[in-house]
C-alpha atoms as a PDB file:
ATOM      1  CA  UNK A   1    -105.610  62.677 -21.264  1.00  0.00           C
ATOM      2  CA  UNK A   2    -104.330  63.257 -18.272  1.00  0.00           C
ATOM      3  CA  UNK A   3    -102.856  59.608 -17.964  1.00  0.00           C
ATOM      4  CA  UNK A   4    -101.334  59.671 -21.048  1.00  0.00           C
ATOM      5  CA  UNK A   5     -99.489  62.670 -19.894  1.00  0.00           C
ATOM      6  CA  UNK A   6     -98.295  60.956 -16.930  1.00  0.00           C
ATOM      7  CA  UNK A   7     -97.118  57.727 -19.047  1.00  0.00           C
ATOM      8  CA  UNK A   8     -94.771  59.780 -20.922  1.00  0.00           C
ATOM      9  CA  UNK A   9     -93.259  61.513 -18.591  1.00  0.00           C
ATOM     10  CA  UNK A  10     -92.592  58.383 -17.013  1.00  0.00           C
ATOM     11  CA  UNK A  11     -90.865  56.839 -19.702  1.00  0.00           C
ATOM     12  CA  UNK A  12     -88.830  60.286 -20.382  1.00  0.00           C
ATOM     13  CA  UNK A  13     -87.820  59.621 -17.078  1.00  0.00           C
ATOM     14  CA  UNK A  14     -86.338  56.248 -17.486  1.00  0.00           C
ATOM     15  CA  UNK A  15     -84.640  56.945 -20.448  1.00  0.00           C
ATOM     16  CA  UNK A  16     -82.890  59.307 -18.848  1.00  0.00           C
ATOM     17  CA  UNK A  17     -82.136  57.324 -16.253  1.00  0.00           C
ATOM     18  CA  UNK A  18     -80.844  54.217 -18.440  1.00  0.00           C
ATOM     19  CA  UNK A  19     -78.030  56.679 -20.258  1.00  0.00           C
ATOM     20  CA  UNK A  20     -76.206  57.208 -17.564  1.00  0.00           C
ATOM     21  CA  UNK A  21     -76.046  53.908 -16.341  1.00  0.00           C
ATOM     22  CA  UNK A  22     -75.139  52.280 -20.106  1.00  0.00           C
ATOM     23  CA  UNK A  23     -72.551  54.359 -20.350  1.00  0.00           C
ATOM     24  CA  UNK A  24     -70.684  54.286 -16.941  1.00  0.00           C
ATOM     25  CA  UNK A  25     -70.864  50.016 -17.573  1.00  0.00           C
ATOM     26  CA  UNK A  26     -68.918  50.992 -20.810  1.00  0.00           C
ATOM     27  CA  UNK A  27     -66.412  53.429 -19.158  1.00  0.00           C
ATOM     28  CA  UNK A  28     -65.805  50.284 -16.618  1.00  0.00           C
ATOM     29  CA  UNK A  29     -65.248  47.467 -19.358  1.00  0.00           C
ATOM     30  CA  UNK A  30     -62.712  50.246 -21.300  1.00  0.00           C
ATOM     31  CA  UNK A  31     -60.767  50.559 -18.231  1.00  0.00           C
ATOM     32  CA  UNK A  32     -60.996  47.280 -17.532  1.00  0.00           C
ATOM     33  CA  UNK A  33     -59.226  46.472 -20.844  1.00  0.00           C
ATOM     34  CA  UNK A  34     -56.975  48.635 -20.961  1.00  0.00           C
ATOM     35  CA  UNK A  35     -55.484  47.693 -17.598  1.00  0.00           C
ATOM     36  CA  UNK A  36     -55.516  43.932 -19.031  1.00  0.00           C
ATOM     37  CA  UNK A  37     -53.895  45.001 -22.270  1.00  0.00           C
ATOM     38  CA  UNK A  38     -51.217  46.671 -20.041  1.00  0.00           C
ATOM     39  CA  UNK A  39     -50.637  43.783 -18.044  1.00  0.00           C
ATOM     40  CA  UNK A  40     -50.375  41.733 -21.455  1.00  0.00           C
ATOM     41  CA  UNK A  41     -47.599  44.339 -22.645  1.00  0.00           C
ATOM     42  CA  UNK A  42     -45.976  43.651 -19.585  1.00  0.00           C
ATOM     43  CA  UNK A  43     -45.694  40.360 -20.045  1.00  0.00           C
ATOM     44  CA  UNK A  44     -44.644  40.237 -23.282  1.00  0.00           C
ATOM     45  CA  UNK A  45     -41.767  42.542 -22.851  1.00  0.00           C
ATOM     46  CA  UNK A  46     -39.859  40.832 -19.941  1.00  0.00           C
ATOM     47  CA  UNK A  47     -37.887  42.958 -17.473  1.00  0.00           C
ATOM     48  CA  UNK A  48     -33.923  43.158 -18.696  1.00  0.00           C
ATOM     49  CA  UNK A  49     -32.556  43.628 -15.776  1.00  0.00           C
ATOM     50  CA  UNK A  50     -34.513  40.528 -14.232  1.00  0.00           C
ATOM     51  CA  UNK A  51     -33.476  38.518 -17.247  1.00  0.00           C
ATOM     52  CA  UNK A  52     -29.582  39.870 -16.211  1.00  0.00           C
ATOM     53  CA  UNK A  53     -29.785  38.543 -12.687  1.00  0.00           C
ATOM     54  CA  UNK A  54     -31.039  34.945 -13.757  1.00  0.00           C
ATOM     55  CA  UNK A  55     -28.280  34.670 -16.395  1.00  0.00           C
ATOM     56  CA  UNK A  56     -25.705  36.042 -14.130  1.00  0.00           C
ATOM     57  CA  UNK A  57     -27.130  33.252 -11.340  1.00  0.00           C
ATOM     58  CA  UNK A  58     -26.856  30.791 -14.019  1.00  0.00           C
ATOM     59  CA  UNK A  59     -23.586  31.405 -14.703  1.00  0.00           C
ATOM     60  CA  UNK A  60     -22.528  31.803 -10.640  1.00  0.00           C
ATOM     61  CA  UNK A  61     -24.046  28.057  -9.867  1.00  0.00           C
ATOM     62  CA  UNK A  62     -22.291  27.068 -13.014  1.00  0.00           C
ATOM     63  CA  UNK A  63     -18.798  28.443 -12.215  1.00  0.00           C
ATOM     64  CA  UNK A  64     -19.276  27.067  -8.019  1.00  0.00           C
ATOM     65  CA  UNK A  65     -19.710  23.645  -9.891  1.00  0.00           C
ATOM     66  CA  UNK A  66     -16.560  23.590 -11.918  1.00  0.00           C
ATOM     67  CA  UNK A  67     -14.849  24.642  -8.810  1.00  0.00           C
ATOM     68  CA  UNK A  68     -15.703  21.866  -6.631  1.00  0.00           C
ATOM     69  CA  UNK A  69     -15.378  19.643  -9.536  1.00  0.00           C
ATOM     70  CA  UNK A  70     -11.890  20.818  -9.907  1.00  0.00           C
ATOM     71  CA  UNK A  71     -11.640  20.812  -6.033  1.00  0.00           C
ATOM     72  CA  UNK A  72     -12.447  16.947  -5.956  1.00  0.00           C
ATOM     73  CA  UNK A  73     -10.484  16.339  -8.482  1.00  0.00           C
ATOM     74  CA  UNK A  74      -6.840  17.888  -7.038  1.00  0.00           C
ATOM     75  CA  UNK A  75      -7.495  16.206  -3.729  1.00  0.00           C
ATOM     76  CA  UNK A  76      -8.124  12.823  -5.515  1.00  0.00           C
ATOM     77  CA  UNK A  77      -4.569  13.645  -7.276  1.00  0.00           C
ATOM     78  CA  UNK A  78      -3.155  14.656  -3.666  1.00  0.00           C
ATOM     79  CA  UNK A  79      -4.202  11.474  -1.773  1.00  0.00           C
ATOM     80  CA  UNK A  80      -3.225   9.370  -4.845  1.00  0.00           C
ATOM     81  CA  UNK A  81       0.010  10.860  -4.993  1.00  0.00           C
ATOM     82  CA  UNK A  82       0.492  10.282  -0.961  1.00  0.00           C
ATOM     83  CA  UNK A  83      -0.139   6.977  -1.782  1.00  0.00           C
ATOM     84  CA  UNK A  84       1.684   6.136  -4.313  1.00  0.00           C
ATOM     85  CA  UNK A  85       4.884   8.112  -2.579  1.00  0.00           C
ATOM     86  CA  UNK A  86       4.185   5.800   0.794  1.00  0.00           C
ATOM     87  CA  UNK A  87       4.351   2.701  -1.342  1.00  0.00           C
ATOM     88  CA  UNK A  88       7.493   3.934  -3.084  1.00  0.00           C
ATOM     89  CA  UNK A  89       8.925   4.495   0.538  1.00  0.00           C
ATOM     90  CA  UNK A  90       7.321   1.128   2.145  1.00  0.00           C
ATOM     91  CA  UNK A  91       8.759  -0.890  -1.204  1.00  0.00           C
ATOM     92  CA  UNK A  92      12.363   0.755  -1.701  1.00  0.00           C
ATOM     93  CA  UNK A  93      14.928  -0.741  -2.703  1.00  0.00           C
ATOM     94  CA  UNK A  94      12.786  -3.734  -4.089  1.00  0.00           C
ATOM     95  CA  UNK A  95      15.068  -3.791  -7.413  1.00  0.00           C
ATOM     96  CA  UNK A  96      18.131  -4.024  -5.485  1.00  0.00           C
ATOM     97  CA  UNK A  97      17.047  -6.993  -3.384  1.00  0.00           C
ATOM     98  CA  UNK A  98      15.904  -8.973  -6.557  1.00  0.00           C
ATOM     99  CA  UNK A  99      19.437  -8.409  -7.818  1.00  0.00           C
ATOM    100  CA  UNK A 100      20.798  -9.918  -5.205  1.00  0.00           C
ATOM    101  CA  UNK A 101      19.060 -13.008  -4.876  1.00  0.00           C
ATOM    102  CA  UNK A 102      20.900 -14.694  -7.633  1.00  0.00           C
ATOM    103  CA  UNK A 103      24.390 -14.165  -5.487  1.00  0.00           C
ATOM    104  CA  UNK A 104      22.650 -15.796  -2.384  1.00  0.00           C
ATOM    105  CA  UNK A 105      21.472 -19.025  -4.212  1.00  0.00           C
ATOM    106  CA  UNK A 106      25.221 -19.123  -6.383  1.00  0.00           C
ATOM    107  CA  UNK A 107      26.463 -18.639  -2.535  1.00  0.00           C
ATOM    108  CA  UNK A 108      23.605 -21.725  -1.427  1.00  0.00           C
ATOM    109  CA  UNK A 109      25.251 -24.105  -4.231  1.00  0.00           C
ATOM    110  CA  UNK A 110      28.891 -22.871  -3.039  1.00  0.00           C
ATOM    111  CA  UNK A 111      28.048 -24.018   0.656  1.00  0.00           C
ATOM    112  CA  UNK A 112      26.571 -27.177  -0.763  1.00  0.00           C
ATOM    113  CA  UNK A 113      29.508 -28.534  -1.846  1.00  0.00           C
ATOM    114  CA  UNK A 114      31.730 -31.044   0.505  1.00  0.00           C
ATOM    115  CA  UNK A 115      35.206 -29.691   1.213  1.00  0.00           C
ATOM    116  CA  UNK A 116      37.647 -32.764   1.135  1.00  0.00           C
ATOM    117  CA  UNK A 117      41.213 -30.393   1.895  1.00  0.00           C
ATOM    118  CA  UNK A 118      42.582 -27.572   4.133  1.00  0.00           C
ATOM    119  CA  UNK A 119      42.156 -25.004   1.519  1.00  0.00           C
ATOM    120  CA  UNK A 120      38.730 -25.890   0.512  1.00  0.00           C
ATOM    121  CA  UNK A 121      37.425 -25.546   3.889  1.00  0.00           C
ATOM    122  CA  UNK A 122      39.006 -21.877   4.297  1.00  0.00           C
ATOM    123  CA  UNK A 123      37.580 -21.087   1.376  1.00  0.00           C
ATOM    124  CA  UNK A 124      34.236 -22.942   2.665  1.00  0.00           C
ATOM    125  CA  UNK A 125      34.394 -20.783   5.999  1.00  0.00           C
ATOM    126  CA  UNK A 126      34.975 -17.457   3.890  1.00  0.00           C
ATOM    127  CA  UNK A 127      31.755 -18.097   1.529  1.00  0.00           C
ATOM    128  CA  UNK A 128      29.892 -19.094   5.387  1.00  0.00           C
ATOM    129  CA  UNK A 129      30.925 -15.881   6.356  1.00  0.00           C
ATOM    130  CA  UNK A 130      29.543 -13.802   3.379  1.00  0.00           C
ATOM    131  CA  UNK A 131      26.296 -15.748   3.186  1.00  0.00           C
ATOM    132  CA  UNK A 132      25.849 -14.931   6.811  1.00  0.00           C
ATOM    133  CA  UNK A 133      26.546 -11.233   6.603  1.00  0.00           C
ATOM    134  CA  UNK A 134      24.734 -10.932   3.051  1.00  0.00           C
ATOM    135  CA  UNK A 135      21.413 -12.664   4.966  1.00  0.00           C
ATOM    136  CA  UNK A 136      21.984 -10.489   7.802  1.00  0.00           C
ATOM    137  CA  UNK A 137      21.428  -7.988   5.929  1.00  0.00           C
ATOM    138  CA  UNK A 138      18.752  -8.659   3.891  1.00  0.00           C
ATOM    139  CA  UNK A 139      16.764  -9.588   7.245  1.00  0.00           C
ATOM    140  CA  UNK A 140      17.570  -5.576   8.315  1.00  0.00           C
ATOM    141  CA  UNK A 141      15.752  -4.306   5.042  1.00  0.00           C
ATOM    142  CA  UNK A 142      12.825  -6.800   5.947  1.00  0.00           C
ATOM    143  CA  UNK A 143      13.501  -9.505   2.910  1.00  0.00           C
ATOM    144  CA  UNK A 144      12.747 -12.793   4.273  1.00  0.00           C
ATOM    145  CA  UNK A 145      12.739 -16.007   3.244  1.00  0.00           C
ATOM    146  CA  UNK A 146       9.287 -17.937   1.897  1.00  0.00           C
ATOM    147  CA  UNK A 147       8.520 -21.021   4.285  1.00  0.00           C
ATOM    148  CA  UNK A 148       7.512 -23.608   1.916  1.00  0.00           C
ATOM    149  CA  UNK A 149       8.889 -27.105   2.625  1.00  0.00           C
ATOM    150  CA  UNK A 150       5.870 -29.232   4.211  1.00  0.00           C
ATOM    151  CA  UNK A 151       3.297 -26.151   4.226  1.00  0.00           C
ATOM    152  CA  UNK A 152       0.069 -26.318   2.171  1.00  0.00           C
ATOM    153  CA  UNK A 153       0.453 -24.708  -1.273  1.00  0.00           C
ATOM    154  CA  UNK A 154       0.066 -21.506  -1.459  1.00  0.00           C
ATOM    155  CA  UNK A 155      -0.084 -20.200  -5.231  1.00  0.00           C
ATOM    156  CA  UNK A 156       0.627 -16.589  -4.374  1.00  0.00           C
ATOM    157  CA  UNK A 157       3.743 -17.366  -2.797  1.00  0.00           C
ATOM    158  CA  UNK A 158       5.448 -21.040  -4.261  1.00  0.00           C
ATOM    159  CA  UNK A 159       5.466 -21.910  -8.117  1.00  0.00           C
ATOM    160  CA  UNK A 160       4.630 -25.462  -8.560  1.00  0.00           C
ATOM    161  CA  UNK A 161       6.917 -26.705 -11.767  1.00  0.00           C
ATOM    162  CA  UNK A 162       6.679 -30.342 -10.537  1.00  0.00           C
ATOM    163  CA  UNK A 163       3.779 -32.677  -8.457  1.00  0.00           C
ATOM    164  CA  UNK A 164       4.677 -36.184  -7.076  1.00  0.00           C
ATOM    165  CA  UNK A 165       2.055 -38.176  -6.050  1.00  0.00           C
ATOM    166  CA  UNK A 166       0.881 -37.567  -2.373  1.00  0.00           C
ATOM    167  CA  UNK A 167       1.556 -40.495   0.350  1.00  0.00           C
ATOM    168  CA  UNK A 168       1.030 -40.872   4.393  1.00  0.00           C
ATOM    169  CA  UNK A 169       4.423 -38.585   5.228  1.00  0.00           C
ATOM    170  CA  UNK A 170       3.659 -36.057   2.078  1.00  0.00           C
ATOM    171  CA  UNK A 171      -0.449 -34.965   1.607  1.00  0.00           C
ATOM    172  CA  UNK A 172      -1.886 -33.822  -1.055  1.00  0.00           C
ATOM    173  CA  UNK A 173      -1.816 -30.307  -1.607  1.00  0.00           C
ATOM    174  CA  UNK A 174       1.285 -29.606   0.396  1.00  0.00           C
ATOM    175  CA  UNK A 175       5.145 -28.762  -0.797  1.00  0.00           C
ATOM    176  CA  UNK A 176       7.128 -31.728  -1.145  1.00  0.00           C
ATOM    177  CA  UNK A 177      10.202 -30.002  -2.210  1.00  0.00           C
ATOM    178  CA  UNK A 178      12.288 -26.944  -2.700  1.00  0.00           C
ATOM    179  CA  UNK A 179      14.527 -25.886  -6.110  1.00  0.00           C
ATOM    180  CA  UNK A 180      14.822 -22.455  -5.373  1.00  0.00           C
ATOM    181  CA  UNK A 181      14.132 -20.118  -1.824  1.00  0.00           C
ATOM    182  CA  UNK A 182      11.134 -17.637  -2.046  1.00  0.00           C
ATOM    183  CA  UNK A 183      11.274 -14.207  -0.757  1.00  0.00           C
ATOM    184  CA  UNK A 184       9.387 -11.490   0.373  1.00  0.00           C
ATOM    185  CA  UNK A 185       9.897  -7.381   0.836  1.00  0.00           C
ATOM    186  CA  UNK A 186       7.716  -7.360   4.010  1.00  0.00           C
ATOM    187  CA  UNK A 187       4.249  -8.103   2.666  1.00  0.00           C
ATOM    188  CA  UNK A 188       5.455  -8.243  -0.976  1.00  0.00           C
ATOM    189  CA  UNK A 189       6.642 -11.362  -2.701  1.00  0.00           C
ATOM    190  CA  UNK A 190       9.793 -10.463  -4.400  1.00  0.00           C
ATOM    191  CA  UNK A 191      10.146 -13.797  -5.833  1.00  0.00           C
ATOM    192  CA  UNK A 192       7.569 -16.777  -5.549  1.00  0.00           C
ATOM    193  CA  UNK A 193       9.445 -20.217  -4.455  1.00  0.00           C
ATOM    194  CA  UNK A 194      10.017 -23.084  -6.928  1.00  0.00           C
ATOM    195  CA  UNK A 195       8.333 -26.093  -5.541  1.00  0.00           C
ATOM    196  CA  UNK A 196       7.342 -29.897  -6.449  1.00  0.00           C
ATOM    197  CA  UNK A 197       3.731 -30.387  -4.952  1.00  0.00           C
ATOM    198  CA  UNK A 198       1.866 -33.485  -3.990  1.00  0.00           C
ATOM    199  CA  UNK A 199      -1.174 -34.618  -5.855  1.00  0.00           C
END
């Protein structure tokens, strides 16, 4: 009799004990989900003012990017334009010299032809004298004549409109005569020279 007292007030006495401990271990998981299911909310509803800064760092790279695009591109404009303005400078008065080209070979065919009298050979002297002058001063503004006669062809500077066939005085390859003077505008050929070539 006595035992069976003692048996139940054992078992009173872990019962009692197990309550408390069942329902702290539920208290725990409840705060444990709540604190998750805040972090979830969190999540879910991003931060505006975080959302602000990315947009407005976003739109900063993109705006530094069109700048030095647009940066590039105006100094590209600037050194083409320097360019171009030192070419104009190096090449001017190219038109004028090709003009006058045609008066120095009409002034050539002039001086070609024999003077039998007095009068033709004033009038031989006078068209010396302006060829001279006129060549004089093409050699100040740098036009010069092609050499061509006996040189190896050069297709960037003679125009071959005629071959002959190539012998012991005349190789192959190499001007064999002259119709009409080449020039250049210091490293620019103004006008190519008209040549026969060997072959």
């Amino acid at each position: 009799m006595a035992e069976e007292q003692s048996t139940s007030a054992e078992s009173q006495r872990s019962a009692t004990t197990e309550e408390p401990v069942t329902e702290q271990a539920t208290s725990t998981s409840a705060a444990a989900d709540a604190a998750k299911q805040a972090t979830d909310q969190a999540q879910a509803k991003p931060d505006p003012a975080a959302e602000a800064l990315a947009a407005l760092k976003q739109k900063s790279a993109d705006m530094e990017d069109k700048y030095l695009r647009a940066e590039a591109e105006i100094q590209n404009m600037q050194t083409r334009f320097e360019k171009e303005q030192a070419t104009l400078i190096k090449y001017d008065g190219q038109q004028l010299a090709k003009d006058v080209l045609p008066v120095i070979d009409n002034l050539e065919r002039a001086l070609a032809v024999d003077a039998d009298d007095q009068a033709a050979q004033s009038l031989k002297k006078g068209v010396q004298m302006t060829y001279d002058h006129l060549q004089d001063a093409l050699k100040r503004n740098n036009i010069t004549e092609i050499g061509a006669l006996g040189e190896k062809f050069d297709p960037t500077k003679h125009q071959a409109v005629q071959t002959v066939p190539a012998s012991d005085d005349q190789p192959a390859e190499t001007v064999a005569q002259v119709l009409q003077k080449g020039y250049l505008l210091k490293d620019r050929v103004l006008r190519p020279a008209m040549v026969v070539v060997a072959q």
